[in-house]
N, C-alpha and C. Protein backbone atom coordinates (compact mmCIF):
# COMPACT_ATOMS: atom_id res chain seq x y z
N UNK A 1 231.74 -101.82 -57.07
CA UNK A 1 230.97 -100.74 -56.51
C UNK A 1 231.61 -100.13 -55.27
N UNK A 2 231.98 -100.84 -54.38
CA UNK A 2 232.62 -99.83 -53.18
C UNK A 2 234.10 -100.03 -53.31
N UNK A 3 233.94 -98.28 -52.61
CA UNK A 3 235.61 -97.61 -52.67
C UNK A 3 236.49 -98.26 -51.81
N UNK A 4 237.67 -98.90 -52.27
CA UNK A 4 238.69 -99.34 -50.75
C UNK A 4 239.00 -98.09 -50.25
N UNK A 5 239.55 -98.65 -49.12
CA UNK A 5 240.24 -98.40 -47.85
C UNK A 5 239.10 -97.46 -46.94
N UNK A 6 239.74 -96.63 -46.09
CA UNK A 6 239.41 -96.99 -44.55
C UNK A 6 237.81 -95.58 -44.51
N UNK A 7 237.52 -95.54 -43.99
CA UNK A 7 236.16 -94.91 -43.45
C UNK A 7 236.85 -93.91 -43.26
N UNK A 8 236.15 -92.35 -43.76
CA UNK A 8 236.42 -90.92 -43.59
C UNK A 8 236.51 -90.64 -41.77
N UNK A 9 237.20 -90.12 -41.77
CA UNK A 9 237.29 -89.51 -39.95
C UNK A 9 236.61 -88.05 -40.01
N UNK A 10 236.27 -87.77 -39.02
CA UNK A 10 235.42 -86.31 -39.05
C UNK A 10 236.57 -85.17 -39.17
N UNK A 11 236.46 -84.01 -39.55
CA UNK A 11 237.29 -83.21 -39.51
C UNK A 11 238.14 -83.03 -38.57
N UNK A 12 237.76 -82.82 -37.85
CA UNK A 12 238.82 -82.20 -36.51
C UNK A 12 239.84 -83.73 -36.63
N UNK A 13 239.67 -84.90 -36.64
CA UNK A 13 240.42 -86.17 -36.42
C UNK A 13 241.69 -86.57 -37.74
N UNK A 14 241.27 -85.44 -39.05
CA UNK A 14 241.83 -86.00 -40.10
C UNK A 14 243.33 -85.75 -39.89
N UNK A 15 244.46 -86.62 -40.04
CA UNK A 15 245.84 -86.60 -40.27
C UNK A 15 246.44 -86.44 -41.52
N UNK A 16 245.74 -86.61 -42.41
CA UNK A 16 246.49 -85.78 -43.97
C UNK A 16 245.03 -85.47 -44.67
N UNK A 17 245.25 -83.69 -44.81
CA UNK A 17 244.43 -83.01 -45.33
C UNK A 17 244.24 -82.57 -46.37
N UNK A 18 244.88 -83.23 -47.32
CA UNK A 18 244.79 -83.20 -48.61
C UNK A 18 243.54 -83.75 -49.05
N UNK A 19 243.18 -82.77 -50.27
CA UNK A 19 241.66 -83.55 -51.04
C UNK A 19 241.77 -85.28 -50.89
N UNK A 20 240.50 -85.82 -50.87
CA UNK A 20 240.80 -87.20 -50.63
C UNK A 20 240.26 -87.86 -52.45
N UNK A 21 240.99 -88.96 -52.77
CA UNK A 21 241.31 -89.48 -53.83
C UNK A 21 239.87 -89.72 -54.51
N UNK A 22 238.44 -90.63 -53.76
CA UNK A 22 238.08 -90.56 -54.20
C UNK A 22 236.30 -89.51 -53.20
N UNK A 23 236.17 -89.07 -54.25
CA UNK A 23 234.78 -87.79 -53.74
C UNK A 23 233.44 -88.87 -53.57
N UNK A 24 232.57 -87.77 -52.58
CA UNK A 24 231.33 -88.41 -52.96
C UNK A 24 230.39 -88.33 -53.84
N UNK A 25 229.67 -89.03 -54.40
CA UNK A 25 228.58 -89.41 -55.35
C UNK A 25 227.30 -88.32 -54.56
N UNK A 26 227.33 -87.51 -55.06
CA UNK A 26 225.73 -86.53 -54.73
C UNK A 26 224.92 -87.41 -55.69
N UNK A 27 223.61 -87.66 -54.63
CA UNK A 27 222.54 -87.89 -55.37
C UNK A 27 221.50 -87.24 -55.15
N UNK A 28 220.42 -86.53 -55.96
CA UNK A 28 219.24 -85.81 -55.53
C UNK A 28 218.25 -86.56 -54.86
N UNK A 29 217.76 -86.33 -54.30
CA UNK A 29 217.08 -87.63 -53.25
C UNK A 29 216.10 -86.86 -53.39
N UNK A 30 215.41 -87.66 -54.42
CA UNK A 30 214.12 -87.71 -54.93
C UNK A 30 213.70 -89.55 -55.37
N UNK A 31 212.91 -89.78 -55.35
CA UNK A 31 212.52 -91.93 -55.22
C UNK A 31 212.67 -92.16 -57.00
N UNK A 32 213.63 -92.91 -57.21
CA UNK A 32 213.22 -93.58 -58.01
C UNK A 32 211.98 -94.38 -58.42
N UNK A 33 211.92 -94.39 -59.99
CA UNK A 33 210.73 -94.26 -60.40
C UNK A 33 210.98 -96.71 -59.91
N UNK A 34 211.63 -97.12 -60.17
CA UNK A 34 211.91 -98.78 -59.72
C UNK A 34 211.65 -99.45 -60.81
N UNK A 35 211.95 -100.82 -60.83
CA UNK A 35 211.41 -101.98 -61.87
C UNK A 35 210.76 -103.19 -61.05
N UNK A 36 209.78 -103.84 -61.48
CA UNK A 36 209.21 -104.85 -60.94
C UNK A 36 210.23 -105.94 -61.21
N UNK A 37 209.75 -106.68 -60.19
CA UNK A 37 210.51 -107.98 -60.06
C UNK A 37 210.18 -108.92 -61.76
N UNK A 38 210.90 -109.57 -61.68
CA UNK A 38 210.79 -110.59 -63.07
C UNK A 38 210.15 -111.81 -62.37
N UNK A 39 209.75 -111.98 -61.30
CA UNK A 39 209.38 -113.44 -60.54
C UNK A 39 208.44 -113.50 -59.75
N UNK A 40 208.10 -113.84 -59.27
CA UNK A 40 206.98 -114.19 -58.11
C UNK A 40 208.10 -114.62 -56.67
N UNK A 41 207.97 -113.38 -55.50
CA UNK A 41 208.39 -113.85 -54.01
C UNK A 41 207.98 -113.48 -53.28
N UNK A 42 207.85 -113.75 -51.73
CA UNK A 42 206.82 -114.14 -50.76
C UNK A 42 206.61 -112.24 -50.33
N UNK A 43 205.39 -112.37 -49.87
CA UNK A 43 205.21 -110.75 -49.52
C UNK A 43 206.10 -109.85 -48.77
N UNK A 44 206.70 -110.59 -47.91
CA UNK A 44 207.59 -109.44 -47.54
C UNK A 44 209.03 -109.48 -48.08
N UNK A 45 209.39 -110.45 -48.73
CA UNK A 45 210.24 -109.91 -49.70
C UNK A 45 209.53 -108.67 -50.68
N UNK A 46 208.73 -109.04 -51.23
CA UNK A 46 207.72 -107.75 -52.17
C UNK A 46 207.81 -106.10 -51.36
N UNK A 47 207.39 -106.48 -50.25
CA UNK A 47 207.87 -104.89 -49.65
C UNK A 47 209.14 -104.86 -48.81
N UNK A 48 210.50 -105.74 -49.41
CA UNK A 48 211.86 -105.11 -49.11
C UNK A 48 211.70 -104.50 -50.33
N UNK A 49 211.34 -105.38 -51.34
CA UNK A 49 212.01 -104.66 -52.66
C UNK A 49 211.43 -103.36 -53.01
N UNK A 50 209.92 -103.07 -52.46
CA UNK A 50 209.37 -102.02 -52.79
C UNK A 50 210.49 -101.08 -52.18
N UNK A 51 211.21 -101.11 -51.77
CA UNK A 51 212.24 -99.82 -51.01
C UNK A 51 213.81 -99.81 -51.40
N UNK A 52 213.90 -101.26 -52.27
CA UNK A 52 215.27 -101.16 -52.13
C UNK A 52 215.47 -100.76 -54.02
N UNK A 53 213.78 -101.35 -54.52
CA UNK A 53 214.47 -100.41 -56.02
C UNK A 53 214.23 -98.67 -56.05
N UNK A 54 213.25 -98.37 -55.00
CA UNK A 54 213.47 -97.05 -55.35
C UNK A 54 214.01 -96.25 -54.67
N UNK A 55 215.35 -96.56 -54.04
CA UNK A 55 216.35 -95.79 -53.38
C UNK A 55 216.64 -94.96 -54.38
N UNK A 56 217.34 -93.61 -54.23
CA UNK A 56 217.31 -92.38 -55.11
C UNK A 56 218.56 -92.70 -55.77
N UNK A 57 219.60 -93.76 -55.17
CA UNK A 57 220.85 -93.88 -56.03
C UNK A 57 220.88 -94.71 -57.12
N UNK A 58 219.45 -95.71 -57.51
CA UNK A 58 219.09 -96.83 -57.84
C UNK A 58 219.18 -95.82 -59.77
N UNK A 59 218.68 -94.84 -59.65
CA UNK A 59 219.09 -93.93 -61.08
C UNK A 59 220.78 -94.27 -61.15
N UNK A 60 221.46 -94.50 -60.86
CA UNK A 60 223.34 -94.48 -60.94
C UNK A 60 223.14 -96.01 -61.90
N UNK A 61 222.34 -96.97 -61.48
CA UNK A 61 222.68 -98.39 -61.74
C UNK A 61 222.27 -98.89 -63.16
N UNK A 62 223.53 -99.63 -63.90
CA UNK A 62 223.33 -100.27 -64.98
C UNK A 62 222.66 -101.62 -65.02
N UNK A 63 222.56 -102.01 -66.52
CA UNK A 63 221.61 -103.52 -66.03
C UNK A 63 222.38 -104.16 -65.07
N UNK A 64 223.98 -104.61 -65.11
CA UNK A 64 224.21 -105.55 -64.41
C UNK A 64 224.14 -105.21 -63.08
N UNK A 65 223.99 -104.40 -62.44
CA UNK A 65 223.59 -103.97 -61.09
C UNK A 65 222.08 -104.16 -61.14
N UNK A 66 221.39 -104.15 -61.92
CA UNK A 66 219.60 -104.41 -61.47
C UNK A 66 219.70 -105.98 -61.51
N UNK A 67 220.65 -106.79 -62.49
CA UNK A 67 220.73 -107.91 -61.69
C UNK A 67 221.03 -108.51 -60.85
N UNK A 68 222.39 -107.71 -60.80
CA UNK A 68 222.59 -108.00 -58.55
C UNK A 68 221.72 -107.99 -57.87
N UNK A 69 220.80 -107.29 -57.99
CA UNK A 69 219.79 -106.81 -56.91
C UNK A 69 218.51 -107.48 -57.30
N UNK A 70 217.79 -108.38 -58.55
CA UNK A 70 217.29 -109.36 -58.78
C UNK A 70 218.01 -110.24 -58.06
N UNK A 71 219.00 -110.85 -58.29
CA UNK A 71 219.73 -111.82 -57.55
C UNK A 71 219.40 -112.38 -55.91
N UNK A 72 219.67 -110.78 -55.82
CA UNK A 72 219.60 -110.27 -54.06
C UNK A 72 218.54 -110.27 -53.22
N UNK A 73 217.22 -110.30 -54.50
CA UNK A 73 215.98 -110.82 -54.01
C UNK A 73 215.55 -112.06 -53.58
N UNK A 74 216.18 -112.89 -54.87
CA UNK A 74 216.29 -114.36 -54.42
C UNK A 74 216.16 -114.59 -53.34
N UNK A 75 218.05 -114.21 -53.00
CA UNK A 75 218.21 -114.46 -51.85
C UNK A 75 217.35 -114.17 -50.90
N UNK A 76 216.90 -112.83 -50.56
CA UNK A 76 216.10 -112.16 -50.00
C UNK A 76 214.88 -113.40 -49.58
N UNK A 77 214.58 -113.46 -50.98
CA UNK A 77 213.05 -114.29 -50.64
C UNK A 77 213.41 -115.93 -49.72
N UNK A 78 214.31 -116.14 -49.86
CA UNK A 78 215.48 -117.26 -49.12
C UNK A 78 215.41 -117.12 -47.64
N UNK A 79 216.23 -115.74 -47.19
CA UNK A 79 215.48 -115.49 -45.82
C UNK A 79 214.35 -115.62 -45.51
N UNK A 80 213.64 -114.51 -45.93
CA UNK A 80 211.66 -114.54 -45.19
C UNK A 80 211.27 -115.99 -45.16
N UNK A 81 211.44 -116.46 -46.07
CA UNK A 81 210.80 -118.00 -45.98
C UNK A 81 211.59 -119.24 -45.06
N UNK A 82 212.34 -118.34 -44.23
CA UNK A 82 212.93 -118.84 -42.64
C UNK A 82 214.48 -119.54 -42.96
N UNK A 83 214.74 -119.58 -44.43
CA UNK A 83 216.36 -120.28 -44.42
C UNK A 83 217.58 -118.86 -43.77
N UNK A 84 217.87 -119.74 -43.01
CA UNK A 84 218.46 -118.35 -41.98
C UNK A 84 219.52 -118.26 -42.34
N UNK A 85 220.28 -119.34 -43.32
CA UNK A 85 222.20 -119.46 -44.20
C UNK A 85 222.00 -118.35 -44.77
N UNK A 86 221.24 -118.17 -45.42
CA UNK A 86 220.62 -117.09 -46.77
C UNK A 86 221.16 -115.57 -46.10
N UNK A 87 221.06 -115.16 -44.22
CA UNK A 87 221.59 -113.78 -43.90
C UNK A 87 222.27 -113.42 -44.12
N UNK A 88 223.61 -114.33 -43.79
CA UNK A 88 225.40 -113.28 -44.37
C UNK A 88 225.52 -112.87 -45.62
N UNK A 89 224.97 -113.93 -46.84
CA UNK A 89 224.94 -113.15 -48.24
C UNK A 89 224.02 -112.38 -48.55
N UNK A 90 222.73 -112.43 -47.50
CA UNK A 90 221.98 -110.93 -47.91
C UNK A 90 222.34 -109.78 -47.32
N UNK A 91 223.06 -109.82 -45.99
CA UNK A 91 223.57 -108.69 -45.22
C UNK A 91 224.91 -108.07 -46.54
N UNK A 92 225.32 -109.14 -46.82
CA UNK A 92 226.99 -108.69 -47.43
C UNK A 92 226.01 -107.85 -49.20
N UNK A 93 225.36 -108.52 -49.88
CA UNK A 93 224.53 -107.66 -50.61
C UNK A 93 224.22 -106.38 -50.39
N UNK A 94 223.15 -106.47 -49.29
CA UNK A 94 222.26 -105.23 -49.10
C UNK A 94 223.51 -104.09 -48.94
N UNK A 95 224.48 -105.14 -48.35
CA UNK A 95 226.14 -103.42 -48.41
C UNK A 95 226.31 -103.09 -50.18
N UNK A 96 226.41 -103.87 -50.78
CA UNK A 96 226.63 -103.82 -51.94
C UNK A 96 226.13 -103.06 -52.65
N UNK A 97 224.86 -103.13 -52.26
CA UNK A 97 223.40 -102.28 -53.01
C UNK A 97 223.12 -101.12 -52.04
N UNK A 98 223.85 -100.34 -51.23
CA UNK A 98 223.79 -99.40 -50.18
C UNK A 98 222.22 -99.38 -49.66
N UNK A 99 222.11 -100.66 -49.35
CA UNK A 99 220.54 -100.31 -48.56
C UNK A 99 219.93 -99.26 -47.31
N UNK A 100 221.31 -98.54 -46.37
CA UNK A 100 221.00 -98.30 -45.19
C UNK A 100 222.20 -96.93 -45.15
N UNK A 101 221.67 -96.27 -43.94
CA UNK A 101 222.54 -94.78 -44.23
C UNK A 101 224.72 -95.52 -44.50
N UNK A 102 224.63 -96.20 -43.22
CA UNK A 102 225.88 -96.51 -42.96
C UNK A 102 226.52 -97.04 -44.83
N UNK A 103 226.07 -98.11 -45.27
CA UNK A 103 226.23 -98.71 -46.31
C UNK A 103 226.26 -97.82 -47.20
N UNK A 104 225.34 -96.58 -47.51
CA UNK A 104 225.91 -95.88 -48.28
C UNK A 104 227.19 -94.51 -47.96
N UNK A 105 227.21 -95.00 -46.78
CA UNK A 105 228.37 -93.63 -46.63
C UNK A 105 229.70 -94.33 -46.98
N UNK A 106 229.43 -96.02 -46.94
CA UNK A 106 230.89 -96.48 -46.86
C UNK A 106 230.93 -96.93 -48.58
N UNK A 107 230.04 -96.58 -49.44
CA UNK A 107 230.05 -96.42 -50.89
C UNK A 107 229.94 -94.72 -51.11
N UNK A 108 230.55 -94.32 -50.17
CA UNK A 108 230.56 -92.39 -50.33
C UNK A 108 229.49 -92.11 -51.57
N UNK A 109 228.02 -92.53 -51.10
CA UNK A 109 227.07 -91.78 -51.91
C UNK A 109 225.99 -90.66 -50.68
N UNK A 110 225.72 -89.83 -51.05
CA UNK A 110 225.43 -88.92 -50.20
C UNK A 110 223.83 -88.57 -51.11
N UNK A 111 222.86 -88.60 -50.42
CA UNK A 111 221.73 -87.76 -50.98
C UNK A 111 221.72 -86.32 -50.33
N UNK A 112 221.44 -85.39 -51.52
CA UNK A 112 220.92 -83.96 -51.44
C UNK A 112 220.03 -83.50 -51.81
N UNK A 113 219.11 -82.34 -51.30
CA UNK A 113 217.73 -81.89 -51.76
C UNK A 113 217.90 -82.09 -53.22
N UNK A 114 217.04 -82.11 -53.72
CA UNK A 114 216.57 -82.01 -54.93
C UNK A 114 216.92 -80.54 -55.37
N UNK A 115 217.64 -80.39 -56.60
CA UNK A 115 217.65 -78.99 -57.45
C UNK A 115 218.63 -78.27 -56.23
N UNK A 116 219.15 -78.56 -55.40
CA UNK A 116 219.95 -78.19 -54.56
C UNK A 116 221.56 -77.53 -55.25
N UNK A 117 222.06 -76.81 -54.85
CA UNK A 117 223.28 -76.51 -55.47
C UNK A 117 224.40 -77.32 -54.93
N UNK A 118 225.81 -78.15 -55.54
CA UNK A 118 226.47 -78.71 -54.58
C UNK A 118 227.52 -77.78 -53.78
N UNK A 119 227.83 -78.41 -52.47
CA UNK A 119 228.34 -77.25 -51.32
C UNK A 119 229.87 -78.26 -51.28
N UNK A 120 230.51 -76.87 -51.72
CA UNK A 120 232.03 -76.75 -51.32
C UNK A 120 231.78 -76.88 -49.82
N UNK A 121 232.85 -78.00 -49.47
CA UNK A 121 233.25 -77.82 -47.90
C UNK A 121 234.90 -77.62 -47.94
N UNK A 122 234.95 -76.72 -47.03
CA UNK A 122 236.19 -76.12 -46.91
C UNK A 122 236.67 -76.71 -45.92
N UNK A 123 237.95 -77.09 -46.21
CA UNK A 123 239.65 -77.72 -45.51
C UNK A 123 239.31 -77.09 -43.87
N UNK A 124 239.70 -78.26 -43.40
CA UNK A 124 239.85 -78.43 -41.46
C UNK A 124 241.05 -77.30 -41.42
N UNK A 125 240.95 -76.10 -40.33
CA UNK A 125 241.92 -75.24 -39.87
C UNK A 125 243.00 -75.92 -39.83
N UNK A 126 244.81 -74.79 -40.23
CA UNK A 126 245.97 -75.73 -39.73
C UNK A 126 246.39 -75.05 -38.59
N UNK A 127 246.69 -76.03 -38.08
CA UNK A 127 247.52 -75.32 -36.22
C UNK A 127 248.60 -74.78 -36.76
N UNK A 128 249.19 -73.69 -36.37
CA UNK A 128 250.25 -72.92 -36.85
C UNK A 128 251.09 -73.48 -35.44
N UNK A 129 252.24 -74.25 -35.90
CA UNK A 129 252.74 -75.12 -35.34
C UNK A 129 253.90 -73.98 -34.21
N UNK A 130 254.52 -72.94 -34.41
CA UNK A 130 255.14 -72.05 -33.90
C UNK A 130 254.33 -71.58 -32.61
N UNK A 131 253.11 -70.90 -32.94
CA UNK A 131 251.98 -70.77 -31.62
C UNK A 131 251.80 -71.77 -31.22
N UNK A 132 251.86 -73.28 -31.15
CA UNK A 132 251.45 -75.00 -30.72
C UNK A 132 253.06 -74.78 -29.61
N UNK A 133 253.83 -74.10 -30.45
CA UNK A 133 255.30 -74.93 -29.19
C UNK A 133 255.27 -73.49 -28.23
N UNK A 134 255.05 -72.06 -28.85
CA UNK A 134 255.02 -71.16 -27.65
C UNK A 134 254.32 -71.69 -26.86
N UNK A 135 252.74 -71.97 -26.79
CA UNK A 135 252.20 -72.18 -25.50
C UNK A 135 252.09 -73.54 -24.81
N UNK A 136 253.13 -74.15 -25.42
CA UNK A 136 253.36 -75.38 -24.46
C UNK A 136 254.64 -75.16 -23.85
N UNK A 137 255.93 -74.57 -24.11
CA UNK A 137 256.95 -74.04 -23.37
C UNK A 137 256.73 -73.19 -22.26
């Protein structure tokens, strides 16, 4: 599920401006419709999951990703019920399963209005390198 290498830099910062290899995932960010758990876990696991199946990207996912994220409940239900080992593999999950803005930007999925058209963004200005050395001479 997530793209290697390094985190997008903002425009003005980028050093090779060529299209980048891989694009982002538009999603209409509208709630998934979700699936109930297959199990019985403690209530507030019940309302992580109420949010984490109906994230709007949760439409992208095949079964074996709804079992990651069964899985992830487990775990989940592992924490709340105070086993505190259970955090690093639910933190390293919840990246997995883009639970949070950051997590999904670093799985380049992006939500957009609904019925929205997608928006060309156009290439960072080039310094015309001739005017760069006149006005530094």
């Amino acid at each position: 599920m997530p793209v290697t290498g390094r985190k997008p830099k903002p425009d003005g910062q980028k050093r090779n401006r060529v299209k980048p290899v891989h694009e982002w995932t538009e999603v209409p960010d509208v709630a998934f419709e979700g699936r109930p758990l297959p199990f019985r876990v403690p209530r507030r696991t019940a309302q992580w999951w109420s949010g984490v199946s109906t994230m709007p990207h949760c439409a992208l996912w095949g079964e074996s990703d709804w079992q990651f994220a069964f899985d992830t409940a487990l775990i989940a239900a592992q924490f709340h019920d105070g086993e505190l080992r259970a955090a690093p593999e639910l933190r390293m999950r919840e990246k997995v399963l883009g639970t949070t803005v950051d997590f999904r930007r670093d799985l380049r999925i992006r939500y957009v209005p609904a019925g929205a058209e997608p928006v060309e963004v156009a290439a960072g200005a080039v310094t015309d390198m001739a005017a760069y050395r006149d006005a530094v001479s």
